[in-house]
Protein backbone atom coordinates (compact mmCIF):
# COMPACT_ATOMS: atom_id res chain seq x y z
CA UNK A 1 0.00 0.00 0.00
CA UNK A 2 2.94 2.37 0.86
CA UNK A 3 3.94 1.93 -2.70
CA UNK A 4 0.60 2.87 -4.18
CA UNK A 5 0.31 5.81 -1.65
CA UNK A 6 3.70 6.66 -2.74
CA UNK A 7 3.18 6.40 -6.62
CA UNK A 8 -0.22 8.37 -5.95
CA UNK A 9 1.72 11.45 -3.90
CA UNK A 10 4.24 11.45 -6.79
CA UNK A 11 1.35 11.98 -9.37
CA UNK A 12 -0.33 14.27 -7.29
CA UNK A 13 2.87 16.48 -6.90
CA UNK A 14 3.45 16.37 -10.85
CA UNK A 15 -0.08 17.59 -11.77
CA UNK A 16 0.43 20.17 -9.30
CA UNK A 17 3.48 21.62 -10.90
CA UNK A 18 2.31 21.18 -14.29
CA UNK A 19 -0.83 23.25 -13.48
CA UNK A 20 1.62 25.45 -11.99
CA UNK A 21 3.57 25.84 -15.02
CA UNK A 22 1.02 26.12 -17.20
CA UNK A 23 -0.81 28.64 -15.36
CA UNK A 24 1.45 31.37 -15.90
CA UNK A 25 1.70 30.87 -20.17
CA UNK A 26 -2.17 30.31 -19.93
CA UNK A 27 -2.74 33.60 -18.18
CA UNK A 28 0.10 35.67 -20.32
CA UNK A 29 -1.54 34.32 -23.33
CA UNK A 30 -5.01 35.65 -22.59
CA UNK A 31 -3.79 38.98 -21.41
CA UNK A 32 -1.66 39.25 -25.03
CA UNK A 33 -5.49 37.49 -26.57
CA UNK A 34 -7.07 40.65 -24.93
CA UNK A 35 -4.85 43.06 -26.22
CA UNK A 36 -4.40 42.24 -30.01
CA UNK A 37 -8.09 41.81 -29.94
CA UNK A 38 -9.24 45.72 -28.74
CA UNK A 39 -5.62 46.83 -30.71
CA UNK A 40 -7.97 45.74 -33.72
CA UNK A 41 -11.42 46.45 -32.53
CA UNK A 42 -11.18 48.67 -29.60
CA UNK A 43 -12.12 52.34 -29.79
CA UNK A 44 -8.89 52.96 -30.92
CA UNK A 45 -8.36 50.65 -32.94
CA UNK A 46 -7.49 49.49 -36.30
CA UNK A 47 -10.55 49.41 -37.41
CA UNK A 48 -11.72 52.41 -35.79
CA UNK A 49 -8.77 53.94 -37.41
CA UNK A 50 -9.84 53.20 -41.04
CA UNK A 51 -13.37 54.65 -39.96
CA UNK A 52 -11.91 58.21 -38.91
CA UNK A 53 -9.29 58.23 -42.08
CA UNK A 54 -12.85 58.08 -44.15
CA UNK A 55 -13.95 61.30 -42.13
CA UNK A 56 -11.25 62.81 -42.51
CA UNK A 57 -11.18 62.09 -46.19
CA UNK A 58 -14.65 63.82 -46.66
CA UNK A 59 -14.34 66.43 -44.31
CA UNK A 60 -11.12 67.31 -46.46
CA UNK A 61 -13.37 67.10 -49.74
CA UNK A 62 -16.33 69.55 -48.67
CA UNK A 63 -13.51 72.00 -46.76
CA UNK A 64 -12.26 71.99 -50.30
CA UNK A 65 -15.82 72.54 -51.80
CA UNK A 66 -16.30 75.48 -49.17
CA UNK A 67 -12.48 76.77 -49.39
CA UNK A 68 -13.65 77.28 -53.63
CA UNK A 69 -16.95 78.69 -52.64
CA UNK A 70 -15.47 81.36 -50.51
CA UNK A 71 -12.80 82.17 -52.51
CA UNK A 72 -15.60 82.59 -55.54
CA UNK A 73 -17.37 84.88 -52.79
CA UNK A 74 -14.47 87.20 -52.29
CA UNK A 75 -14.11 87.51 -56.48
CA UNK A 76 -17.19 88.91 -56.23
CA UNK A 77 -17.07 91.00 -53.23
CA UNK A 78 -13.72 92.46 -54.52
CA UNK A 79 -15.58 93.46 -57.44
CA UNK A 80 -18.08 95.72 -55.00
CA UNK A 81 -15.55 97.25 -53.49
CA UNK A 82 -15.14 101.36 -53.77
CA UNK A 83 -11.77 100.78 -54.91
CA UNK A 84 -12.03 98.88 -57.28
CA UNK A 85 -15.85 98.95 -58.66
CA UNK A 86 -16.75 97.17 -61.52
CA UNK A 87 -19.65 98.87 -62.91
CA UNK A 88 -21.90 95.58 -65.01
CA UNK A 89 -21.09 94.14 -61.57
CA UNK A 90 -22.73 96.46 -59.99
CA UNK A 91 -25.60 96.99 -62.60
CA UNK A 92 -26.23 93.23 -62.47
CA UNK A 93 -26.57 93.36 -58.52
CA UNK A 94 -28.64 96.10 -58.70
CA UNK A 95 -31.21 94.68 -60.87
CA UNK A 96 -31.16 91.81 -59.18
CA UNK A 97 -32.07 92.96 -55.76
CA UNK A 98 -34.99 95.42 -57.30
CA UNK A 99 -36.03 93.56 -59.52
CA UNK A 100 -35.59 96.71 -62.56
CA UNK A 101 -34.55 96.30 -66.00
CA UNK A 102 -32.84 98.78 -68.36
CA UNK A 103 -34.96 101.03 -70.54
CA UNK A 104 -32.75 98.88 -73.71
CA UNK A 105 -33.96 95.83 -72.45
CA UNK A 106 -36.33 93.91 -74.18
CA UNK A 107 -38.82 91.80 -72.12
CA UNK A 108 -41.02 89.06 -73.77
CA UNK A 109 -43.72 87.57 -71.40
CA UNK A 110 -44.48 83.96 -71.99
CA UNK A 111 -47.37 82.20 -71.23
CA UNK A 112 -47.25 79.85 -68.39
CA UNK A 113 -47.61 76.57 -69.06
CA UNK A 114 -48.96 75.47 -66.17
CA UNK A 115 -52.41 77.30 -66.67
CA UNK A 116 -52.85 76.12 -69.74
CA UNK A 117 -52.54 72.67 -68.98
CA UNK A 118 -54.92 72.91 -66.20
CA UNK A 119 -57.45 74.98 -68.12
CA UNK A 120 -57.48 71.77 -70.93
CA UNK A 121 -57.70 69.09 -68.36
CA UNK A 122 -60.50 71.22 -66.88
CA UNK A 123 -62.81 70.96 -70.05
């Protein structure tokens, strides 16, 4: 029996030390697990990275749209200016805002379509 109890203690004591040794490699292997998987997926991550760049990418595109825009704008303003006034830019505004039209103009009314297509489903 002392040999059995013996052989049993000696199997006993290895399982113990190979869960001991594996416990530390098991445990360092999760924590790296958990790490590579939220360096890919985490708020920061990869992925999450890729995500922004595409922001970024169109935000870039309509600053660009706007940055044309403006610049278009201050064309135009620059032709208001006192110093530099540029008179069929200023005739154009002008007409524009009340609605007048030179005494050389010629203005030819059209009728409106959309009467006349109501008027003739009408009948």
């Amino acid at each position: 029996m002392t040999m059995i109890a013996d052989l049993t203690d000696t199997l006993a004591r290895a399982a113990k030390s190979a869960i001991r040794q594996a416990i530390m490699p098991a445990l360092c292997a999760c924590v790296v697990a958990y790490f590579a998987y939220y360096a890919v997926h985490g708020d920061r991550g990869l992925v999450a990275m890729k995500q922004i760049q595409g922001e970024i990418a169109q935000a870039e595109g309509v600053l660009n749209q706007l940055r044309t825009e403006r610049e278009d704008m201050e064309r135009r303003a620059q032709l208001l200016r006192g110093d530099g006034l540029d008179r069929d830019m200023l005739e154009e505004r002008a007409r524009l805002m009340l609605n007048f039209a030179s005494p050389r103009d010629v203005i030819v009314k059209l009728p409106k379509l959309a009467e006349q297509e109501g008027a003739g489903q009408q009948k």
